[in-house]
N, C-alpha and C. Protein backbone atom coordinates (compact mmCIF):
# COMPACT_ATOMS: atom_id res chain seq x y z
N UNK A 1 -18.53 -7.23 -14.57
CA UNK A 1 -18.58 -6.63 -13.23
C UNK A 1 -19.63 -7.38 -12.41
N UNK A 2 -19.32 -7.70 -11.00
CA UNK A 2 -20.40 -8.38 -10.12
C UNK A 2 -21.21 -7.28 -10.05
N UNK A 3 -23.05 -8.22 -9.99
CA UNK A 3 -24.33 -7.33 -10.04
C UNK A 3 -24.25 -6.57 -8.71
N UNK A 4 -23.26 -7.02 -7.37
CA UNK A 4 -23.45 -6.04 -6.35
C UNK A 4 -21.73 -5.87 -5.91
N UNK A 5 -21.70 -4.81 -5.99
CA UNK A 5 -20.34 -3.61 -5.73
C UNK A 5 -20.13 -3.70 -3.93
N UNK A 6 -18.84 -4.79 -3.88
CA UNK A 6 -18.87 -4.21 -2.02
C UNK A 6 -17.33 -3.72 -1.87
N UNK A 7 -17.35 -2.95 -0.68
CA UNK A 7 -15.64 -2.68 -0.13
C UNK A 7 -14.88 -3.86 -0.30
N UNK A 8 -14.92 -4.87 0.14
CA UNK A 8 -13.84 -5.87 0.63
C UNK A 8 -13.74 -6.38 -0.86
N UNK A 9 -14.36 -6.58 -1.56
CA UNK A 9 -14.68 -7.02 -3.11
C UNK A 9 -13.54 -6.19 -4.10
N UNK A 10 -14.03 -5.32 -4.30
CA UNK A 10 -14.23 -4.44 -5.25
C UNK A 10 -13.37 -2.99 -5.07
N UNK A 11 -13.70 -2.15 -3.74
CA UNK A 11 -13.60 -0.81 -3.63
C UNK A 11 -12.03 -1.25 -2.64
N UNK A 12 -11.52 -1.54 -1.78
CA UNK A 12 -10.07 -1.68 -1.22
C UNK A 12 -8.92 -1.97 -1.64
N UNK A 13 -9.38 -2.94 -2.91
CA UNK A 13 -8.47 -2.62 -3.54
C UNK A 13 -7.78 -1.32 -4.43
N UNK A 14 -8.72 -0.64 -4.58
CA UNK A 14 -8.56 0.35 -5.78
C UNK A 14 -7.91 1.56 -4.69
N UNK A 15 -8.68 1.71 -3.81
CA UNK A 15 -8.31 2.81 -2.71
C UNK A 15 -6.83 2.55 -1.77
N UNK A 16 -6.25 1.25 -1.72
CA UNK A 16 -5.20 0.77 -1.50
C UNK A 16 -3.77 1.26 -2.37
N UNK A 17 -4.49 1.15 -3.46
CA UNK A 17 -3.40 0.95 -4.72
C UNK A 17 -3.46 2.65 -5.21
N UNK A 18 -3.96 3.43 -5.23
CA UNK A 18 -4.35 4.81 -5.58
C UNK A 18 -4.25 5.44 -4.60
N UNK A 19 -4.87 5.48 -3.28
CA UNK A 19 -5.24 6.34 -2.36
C UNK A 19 -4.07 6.62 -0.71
N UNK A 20 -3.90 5.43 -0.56
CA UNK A 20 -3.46 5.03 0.77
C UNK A 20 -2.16 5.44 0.61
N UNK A 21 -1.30 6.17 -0.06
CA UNK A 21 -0.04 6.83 -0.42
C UNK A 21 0.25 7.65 0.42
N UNK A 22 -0.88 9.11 0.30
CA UNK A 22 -1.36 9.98 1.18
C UNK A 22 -2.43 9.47 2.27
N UNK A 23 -3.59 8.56 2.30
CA UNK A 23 -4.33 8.83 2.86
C UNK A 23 -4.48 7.56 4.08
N UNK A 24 -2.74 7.61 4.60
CA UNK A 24 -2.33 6.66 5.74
C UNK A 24 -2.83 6.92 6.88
N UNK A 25 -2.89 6.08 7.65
CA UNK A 25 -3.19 6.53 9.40
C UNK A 25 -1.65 6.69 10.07
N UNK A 26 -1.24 8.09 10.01
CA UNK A 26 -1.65 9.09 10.54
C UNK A 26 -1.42 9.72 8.59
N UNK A 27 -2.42 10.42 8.24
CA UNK A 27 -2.41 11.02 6.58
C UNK A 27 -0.97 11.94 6.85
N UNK A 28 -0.15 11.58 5.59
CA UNK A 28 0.77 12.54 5.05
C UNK A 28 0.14 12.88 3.83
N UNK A 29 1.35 14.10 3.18
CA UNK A 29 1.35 15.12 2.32
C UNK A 29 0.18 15.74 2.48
N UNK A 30 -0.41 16.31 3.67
CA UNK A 30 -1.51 17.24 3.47
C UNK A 30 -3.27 16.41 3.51
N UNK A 31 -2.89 15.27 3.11
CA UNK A 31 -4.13 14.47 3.32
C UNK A 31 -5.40 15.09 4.60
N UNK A 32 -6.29 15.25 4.67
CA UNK A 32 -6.86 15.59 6.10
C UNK A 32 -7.51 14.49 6.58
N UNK A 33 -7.87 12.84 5.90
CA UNK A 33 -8.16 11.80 6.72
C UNK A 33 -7.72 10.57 6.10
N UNK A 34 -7.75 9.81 6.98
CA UNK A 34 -7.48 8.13 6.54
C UNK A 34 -8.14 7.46 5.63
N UNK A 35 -7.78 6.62 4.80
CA UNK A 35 -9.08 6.04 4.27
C UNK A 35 -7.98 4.71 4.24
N UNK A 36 -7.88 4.25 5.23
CA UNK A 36 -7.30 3.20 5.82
C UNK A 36 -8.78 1.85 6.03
N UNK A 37 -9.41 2.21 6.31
CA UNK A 37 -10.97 1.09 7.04
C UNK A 37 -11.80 1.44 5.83
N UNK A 38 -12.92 0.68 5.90
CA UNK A 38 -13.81 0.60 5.45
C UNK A 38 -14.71 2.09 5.84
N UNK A 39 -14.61 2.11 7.07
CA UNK A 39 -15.91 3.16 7.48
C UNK A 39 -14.91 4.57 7.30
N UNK A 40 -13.75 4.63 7.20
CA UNK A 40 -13.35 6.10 6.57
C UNK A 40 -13.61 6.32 5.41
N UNK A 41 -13.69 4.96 4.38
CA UNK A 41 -14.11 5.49 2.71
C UNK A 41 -15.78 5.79 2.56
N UNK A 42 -16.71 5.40 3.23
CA UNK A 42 -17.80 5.41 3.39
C UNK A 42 -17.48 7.05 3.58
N UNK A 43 -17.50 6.99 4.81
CA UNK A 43 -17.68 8.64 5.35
C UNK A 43 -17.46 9.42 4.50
N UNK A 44 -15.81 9.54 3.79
CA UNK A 44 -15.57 10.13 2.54
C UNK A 44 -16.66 10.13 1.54
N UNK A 45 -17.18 8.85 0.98
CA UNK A 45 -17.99 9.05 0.08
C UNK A 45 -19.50 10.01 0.53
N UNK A 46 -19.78 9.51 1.78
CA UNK A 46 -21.01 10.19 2.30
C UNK A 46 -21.10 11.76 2.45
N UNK A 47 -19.80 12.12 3.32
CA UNK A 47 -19.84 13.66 3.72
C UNK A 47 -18.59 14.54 2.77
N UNK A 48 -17.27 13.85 2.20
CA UNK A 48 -16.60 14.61 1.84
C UNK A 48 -16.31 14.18 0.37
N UNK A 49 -17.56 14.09 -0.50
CA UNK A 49 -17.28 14.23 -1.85
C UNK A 49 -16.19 13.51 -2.39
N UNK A 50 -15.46 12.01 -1.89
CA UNK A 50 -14.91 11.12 -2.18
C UNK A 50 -15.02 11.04 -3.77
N UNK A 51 -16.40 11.12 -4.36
CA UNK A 51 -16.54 10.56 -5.96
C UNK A 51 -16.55 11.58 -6.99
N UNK A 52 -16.29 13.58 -6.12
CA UNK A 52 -16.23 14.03 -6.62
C UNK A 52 -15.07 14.85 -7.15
N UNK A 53 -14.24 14.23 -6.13
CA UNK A 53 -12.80 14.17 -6.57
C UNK A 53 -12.54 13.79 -7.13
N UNK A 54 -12.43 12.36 -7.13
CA UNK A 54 -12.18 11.48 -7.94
C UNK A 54 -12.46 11.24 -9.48
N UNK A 55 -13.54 12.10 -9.67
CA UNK A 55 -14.34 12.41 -11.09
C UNK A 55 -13.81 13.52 -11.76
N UNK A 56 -13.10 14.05 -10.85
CA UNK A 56 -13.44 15.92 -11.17
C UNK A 56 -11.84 15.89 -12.89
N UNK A 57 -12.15 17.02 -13.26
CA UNK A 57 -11.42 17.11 -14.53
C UNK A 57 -10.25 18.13 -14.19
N UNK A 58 -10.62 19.02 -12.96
CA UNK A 58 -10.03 20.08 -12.93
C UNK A 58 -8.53 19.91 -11.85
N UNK A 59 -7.55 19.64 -12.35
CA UNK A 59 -6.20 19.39 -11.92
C UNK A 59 -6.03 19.80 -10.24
N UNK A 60 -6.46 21.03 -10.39
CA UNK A 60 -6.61 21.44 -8.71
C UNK A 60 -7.09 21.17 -7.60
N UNK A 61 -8.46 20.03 -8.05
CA UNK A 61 -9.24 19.49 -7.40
C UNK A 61 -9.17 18.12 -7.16
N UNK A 62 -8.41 17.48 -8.11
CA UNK A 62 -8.80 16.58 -8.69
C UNK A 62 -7.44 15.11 -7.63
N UNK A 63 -8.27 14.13 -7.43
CA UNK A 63 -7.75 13.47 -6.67
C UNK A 63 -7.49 11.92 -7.17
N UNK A 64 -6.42 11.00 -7.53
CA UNK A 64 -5.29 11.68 -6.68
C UNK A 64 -4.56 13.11 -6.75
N UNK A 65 -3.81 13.81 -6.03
CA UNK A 65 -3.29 14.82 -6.10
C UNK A 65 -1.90 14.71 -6.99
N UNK A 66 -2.37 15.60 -7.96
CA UNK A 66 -1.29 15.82 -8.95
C UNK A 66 -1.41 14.58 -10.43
N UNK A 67 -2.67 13.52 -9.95
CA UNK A 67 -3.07 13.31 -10.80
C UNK A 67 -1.74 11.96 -11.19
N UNK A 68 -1.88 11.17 -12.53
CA UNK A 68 -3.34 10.94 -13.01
C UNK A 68 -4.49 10.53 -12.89
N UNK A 69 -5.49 11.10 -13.16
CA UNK A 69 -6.71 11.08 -12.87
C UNK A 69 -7.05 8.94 -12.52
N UNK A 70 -7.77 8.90 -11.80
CA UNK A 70 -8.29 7.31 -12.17
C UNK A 70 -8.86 6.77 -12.78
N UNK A 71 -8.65 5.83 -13.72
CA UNK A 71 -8.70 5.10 -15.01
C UNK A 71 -10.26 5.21 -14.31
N UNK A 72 -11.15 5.55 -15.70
CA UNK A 72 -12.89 5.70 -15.07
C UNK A 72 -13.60 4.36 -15.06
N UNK A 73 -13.13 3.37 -15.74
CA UNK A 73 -13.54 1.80 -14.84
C UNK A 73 -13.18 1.89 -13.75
N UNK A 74 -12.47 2.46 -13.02
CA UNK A 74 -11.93 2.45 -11.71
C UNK A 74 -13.07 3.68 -10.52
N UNK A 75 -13.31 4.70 -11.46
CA UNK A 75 -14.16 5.48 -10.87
C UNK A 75 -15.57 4.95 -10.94
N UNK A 76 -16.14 4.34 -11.72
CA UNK A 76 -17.46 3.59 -12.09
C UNK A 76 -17.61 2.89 -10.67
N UNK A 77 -16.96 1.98 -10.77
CA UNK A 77 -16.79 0.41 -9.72
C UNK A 77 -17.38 1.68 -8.17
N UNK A 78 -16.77 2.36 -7.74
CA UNK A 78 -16.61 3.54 -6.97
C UNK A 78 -18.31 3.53 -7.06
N UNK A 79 -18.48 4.65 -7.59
CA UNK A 79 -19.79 5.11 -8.41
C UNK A 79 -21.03 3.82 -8.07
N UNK A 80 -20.55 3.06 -8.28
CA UNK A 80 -21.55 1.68 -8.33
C UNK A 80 -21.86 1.64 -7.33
N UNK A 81 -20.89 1.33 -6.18
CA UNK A 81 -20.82 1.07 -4.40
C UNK A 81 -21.47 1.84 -4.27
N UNK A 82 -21.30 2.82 -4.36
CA UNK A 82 -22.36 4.01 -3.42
C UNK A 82 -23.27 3.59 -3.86
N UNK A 83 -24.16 3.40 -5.70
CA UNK A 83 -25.69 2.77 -5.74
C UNK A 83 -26.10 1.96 -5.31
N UNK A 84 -24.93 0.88 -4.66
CA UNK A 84 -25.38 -0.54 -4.18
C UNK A 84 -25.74 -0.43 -2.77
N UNK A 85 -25.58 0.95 -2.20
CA UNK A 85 -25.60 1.11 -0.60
C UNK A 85 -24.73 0.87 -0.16
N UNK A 86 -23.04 0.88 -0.67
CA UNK A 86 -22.21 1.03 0.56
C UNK A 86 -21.67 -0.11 1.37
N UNK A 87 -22.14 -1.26 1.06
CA UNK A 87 -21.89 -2.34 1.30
C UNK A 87 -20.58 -3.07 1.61
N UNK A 88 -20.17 -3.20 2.72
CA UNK A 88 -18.87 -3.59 3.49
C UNK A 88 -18.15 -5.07 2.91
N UNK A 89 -18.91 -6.24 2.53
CA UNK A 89 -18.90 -7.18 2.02
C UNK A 89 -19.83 -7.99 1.26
């Protein structure tokens, strides 16, 4: 794994390939935001518990919706960005 975790690197892809299903501009199936840009996954991670979805065990909560859960090298990498500060590139 690179010693520093950025979006364009690391985190767009994963949120592309997992996320962007539902979480299109304009969000279907119920989605309530985009995570289309860079600064919508930030925000997510900052204000709406992005990593705690993503972590969570409990089917109801647990994101993607309906699951399966994301392979946890995949949640780590995640996890990392945010320690690295969030970092765009």
């Amino acid at each position: 794994m690179p010693e520093v975790i950025t979006y364009e690197a690391n985190v767009k892809f994963i949120i592309d390939n997992n996320c962007i299903v539902c979480h299109s501009n304009p969000p279907q199936n119920g989605a309530p935001k985009p995570l289309v840009f860079y600064e919508n996954v930030k925000e997510a991670v900052e204000n709406r518990n992005l990593i705690g979805r993503i972590s969570s065990e409990d089917p109801s909560f647990l994101m993607p919706l309906g699951g399966p859960r994301l392979p946890q090298n995949l949640i780590d990498i995640i996890i990392q960005w945010n320690e690295d500060g969030l970092i765009k590139e």
